[in-house]
PDB file of N, CA and C in Angstrom:
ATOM      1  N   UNK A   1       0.813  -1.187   0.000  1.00  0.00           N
ATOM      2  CA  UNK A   1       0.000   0.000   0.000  1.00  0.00           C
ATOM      3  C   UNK A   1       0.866   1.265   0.000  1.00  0.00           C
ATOM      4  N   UNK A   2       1.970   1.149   0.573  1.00  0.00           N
ATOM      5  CA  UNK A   2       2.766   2.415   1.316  1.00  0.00           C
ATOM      6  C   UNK A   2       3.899   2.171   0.144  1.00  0.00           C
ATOM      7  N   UNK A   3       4.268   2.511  -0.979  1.00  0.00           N
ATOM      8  CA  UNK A   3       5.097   2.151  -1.934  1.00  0.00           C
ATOM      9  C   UNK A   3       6.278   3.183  -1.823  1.00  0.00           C
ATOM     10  N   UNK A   4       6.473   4.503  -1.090  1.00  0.00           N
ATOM     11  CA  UNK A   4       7.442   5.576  -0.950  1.00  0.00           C
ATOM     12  C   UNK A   4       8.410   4.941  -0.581  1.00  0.00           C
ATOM     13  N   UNK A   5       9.730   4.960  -1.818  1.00  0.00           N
ATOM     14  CA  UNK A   5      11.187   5.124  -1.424  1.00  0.00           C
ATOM     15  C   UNK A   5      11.999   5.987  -1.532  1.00  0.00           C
ATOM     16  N   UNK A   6      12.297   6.477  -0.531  1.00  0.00           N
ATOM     17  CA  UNK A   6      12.940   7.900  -0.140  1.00  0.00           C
ATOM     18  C   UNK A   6      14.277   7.921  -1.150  1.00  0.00           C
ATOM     19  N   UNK A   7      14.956   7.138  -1.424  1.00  0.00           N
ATOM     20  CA  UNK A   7      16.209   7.178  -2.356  1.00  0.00           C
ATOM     21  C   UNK A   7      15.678   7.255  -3.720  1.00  0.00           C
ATOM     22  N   UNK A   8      14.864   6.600  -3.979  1.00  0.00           N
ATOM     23  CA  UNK A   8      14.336   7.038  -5.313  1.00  0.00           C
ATOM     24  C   UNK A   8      13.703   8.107  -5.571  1.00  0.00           C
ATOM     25  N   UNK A   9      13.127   9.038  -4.558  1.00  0.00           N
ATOM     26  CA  UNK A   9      12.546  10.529  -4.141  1.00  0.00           C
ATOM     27  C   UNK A   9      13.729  11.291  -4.539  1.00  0.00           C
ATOM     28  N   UNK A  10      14.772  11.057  -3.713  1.00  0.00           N
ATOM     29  CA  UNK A  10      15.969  11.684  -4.131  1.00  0.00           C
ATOM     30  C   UNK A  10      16.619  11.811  -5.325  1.00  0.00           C
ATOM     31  N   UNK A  11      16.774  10.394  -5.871  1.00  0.00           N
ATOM     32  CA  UNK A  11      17.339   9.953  -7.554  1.00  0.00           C
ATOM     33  C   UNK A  11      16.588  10.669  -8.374  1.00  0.00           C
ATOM     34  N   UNK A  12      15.999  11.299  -7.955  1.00  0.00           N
ATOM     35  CA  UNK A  12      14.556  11.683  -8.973  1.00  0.00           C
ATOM     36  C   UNK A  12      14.261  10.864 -10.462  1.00  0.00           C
ATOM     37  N   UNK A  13      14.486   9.819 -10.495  1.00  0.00           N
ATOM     38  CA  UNK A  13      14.165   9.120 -11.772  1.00  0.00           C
ATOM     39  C   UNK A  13      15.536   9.542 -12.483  1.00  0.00           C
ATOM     40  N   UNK A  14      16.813   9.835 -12.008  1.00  0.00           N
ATOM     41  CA  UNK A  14      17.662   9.919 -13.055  1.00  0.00           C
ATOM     42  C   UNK A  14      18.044  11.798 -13.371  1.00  0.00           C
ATOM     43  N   UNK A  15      17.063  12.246 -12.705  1.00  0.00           N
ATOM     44  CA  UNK A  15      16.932  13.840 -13.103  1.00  0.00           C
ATOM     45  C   UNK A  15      18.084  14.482 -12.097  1.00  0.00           C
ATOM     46  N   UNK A  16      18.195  13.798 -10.797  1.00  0.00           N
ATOM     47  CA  UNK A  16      18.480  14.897  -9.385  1.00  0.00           C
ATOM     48  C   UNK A  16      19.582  15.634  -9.495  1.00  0.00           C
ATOM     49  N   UNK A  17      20.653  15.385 -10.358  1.00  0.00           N
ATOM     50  CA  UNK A  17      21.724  16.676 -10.339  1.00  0.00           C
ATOM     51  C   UNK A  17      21.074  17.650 -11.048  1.00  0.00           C
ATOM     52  N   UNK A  18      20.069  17.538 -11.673  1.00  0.00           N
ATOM     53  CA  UNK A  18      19.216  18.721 -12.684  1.00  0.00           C
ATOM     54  C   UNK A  18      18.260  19.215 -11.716  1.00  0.00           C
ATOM     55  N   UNK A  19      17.875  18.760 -11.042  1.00  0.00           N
ATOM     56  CA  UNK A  19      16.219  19.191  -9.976  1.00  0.00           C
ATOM     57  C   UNK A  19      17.228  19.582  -8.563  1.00  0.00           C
ATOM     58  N   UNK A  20      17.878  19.077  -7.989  1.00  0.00           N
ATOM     59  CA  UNK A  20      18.604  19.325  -6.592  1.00  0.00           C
ATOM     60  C   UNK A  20      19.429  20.396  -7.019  1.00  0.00           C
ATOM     61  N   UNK A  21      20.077  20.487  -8.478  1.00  0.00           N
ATOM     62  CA  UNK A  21      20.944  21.907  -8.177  1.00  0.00           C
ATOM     63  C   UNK A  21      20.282  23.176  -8.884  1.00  0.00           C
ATOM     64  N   UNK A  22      18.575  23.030  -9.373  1.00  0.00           N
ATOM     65  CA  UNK A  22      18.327  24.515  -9.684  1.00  0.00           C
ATOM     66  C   UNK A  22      17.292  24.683  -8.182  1.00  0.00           C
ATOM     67  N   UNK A  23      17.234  23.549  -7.593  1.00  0.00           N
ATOM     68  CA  UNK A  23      16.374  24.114  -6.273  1.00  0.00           C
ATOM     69  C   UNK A  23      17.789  24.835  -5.487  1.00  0.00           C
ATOM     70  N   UNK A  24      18.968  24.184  -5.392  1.00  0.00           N
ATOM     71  CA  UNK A  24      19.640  24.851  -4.669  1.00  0.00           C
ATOM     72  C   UNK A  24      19.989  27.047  -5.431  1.00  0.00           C
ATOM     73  N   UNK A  25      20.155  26.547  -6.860  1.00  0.00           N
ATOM     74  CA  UNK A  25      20.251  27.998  -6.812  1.00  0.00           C
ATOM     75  C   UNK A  25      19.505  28.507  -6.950  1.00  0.00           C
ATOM     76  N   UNK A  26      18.198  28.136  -6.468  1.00  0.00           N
ATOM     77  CA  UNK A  26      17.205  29.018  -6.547  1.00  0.00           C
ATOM     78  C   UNK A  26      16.821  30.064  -5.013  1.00  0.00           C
ATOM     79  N   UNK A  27      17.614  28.512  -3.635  1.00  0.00           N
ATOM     80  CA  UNK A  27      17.551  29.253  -2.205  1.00  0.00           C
ATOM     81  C   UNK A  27      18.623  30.109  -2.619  1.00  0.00           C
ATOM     82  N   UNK A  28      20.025  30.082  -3.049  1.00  0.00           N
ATOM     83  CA  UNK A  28      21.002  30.991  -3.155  1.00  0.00           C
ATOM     84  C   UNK A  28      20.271  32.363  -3.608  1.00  0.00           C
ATOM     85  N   UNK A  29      19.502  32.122  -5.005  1.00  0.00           N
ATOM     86  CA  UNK A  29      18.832  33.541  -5.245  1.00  0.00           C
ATOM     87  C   UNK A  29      18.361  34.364  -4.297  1.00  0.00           C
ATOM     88  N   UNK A  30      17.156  33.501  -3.407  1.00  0.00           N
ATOM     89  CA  UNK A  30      16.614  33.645  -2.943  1.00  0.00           C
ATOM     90  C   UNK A  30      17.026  34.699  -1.785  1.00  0.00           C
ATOM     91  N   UNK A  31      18.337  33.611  -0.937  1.00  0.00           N
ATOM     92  CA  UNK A  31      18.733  34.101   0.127  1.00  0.00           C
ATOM     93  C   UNK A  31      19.934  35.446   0.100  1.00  0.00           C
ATOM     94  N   UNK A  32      20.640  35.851  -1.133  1.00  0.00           N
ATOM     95  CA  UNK A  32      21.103  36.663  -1.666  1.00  0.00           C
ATOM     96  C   UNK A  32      20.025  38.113  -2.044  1.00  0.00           C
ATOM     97  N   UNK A  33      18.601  37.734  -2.628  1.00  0.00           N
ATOM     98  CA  UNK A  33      17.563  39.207  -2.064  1.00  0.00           C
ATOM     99  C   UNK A  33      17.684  39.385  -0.798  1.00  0.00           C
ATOM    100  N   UNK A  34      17.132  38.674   0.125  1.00  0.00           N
ATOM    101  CA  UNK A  34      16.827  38.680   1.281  1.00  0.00           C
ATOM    102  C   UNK A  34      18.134  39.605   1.910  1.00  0.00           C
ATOM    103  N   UNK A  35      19.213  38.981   2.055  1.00  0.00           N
ATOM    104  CA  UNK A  35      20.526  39.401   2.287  1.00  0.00           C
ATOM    105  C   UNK A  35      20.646  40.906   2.233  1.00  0.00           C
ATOM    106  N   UNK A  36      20.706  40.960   0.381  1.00  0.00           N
ATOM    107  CA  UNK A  36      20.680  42.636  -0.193  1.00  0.00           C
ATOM    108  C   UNK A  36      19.479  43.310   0.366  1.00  0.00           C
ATOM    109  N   UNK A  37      18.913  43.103   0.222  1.00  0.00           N
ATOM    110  CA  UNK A  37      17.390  44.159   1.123  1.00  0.00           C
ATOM    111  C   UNK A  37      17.504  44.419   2.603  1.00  0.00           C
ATOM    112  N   UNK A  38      17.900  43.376   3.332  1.00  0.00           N
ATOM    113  CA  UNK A  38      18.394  44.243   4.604  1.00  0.00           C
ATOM    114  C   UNK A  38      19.425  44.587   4.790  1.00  0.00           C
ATOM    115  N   UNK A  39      20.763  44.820   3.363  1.00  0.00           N
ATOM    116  CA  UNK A  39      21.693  45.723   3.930  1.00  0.00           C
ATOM    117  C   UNK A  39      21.325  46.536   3.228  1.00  0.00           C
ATOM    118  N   UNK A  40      20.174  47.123   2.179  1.00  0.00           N
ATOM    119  CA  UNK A  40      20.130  48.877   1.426  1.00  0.00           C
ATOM    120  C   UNK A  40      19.020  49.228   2.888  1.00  0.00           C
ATOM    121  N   UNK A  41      18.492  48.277   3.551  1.00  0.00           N
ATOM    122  CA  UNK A  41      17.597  49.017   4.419  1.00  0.00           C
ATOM    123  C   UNK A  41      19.125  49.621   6.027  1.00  0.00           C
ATOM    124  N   UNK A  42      19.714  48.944   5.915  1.00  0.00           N
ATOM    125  CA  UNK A  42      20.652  49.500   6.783  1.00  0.00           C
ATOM    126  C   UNK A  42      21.015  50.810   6.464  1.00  0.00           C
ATOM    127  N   UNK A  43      21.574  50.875   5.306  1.00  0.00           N
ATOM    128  CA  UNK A  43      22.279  51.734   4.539  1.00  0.00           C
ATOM    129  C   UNK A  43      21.242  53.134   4.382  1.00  0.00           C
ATOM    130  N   UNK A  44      20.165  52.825   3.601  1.00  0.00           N
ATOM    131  CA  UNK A  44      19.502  53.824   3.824  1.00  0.00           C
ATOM    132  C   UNK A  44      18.592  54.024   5.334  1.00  0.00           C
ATOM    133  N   UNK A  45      18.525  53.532   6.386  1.00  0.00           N
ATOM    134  CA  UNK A  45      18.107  54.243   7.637  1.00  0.00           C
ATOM    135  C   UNK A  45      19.574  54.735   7.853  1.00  0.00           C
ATOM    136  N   UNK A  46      20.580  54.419   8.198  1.00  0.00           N
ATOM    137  CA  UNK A  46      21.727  55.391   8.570  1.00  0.00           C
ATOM    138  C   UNK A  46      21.618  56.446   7.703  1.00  0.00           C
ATOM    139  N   UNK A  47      21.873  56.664   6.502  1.00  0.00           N
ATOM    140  CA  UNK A  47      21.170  58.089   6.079  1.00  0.00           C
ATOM    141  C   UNK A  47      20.450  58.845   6.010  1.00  0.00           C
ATOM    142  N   UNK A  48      18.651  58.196   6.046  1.00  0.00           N
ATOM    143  CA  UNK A  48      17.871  58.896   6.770  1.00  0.00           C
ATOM    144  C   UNK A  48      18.230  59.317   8.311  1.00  0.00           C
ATOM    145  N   UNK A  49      18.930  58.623   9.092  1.00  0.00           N
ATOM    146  CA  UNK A  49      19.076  59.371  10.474  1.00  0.00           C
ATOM    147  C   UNK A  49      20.193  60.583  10.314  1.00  0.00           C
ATOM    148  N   UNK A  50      21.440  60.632   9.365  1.00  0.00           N
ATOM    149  CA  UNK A  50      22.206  60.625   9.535  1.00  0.00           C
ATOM    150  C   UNK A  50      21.804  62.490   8.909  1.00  0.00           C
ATOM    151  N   UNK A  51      20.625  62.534   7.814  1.00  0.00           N
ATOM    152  CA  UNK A  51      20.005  63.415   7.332  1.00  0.00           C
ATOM    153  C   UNK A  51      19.605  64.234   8.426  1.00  0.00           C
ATOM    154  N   UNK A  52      18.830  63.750   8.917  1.00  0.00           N
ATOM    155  CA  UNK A  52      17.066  64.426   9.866  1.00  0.00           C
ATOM    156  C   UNK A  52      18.322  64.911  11.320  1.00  0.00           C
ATOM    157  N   UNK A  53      19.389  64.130  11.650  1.00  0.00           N
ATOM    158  CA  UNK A  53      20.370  64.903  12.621  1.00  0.00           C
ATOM    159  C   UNK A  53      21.044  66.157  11.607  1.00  0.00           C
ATOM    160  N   UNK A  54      21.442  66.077  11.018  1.00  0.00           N
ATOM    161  CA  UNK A  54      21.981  66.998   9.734  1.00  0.00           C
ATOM    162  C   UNK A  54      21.019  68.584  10.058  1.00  0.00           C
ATOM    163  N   UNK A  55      19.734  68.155   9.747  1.00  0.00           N
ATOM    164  CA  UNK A  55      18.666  68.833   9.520  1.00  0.00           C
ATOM    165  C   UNK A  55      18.409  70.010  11.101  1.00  0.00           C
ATOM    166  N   UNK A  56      18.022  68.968  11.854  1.00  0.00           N
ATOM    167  CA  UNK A  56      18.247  69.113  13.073  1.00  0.00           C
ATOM    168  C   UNK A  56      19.100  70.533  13.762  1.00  0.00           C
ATOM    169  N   UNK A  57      20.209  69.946  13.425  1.00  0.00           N
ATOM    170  CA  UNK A  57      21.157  70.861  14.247  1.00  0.00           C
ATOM    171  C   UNK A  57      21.431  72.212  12.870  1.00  0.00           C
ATOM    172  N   UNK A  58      20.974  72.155  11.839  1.00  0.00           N
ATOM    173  CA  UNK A  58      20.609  73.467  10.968  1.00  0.00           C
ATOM    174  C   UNK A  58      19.532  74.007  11.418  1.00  0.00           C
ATOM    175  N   UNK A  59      18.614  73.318  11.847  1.00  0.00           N
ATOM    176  CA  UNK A  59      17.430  74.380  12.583  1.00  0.00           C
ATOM    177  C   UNK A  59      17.865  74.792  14.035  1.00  0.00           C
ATOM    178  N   UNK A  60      18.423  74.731  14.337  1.00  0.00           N
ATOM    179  CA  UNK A  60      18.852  74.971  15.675  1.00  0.00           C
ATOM    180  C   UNK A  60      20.166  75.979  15.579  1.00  0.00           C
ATOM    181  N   UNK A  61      20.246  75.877  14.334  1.00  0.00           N
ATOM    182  CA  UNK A  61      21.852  76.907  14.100  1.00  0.00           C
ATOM    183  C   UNK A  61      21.184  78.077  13.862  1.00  0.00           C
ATOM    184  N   UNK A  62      20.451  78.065  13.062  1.00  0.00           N
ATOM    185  CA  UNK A  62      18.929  79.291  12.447  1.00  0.00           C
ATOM    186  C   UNK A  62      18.761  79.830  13.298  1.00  0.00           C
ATOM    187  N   UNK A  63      17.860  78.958  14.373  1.00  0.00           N
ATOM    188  CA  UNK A  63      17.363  79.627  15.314  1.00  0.00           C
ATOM    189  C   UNK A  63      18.191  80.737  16.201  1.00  0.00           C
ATOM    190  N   UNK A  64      19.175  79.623  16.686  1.00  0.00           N
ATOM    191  CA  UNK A  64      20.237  80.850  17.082  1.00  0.00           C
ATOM    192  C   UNK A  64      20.573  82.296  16.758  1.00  0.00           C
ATOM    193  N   UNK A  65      20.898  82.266  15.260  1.00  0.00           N
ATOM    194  CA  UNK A  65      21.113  83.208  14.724  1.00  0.00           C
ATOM    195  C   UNK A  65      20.025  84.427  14.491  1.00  0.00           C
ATOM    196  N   UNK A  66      18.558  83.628  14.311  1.00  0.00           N
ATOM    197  CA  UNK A  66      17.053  85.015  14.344  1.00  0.00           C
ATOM    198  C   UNK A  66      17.880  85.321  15.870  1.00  0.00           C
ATOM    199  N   UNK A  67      17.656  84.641  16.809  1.00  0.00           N
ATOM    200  CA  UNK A  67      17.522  84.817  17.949  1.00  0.00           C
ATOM    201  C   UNK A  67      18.331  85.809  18.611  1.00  0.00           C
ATOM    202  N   UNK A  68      19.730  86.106  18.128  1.00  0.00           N
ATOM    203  CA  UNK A  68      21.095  87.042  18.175  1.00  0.00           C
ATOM    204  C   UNK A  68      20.476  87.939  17.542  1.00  0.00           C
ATOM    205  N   UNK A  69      19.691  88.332  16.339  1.00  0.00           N
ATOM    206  CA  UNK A  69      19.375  89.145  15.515  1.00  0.00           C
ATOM    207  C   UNK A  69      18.453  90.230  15.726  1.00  0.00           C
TER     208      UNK A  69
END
């Protein structure tokens, strides 16, 4: 009744260096987005912070200066 053989699952009929190595580069793809997307999200929050402090201490330089004025 239960006819599953796991080595022949694997062998894939003769296919498995063709089926086991585009599944593998497909996690590589995969895990290479994943990878790149949370280092441009690094990259760009350190510049957004790195901005809005930027910003920051120009409004505060301004102010100073109406304020002397």
């Amino acid at each position: 009744m239960n006819d599953f053989n796991f080595s022949e699952f694997i062998a894939m009929g003769g296919y498995a260096k063709y089926v086991w190595s585009s599944w593998a580069l497909t996690i590589i793809a995969m895990a290479s987005l994943v990878v790149s997307a949370i280092r441009k999200r690094k990259i760009l929050y350190r510049q957004y912070h790195q901005q809005t402090q930027q910003s920051a201490a120009r409004k505060q330089r301004l102010a100073r200066q109406q304020s002397k004025s």
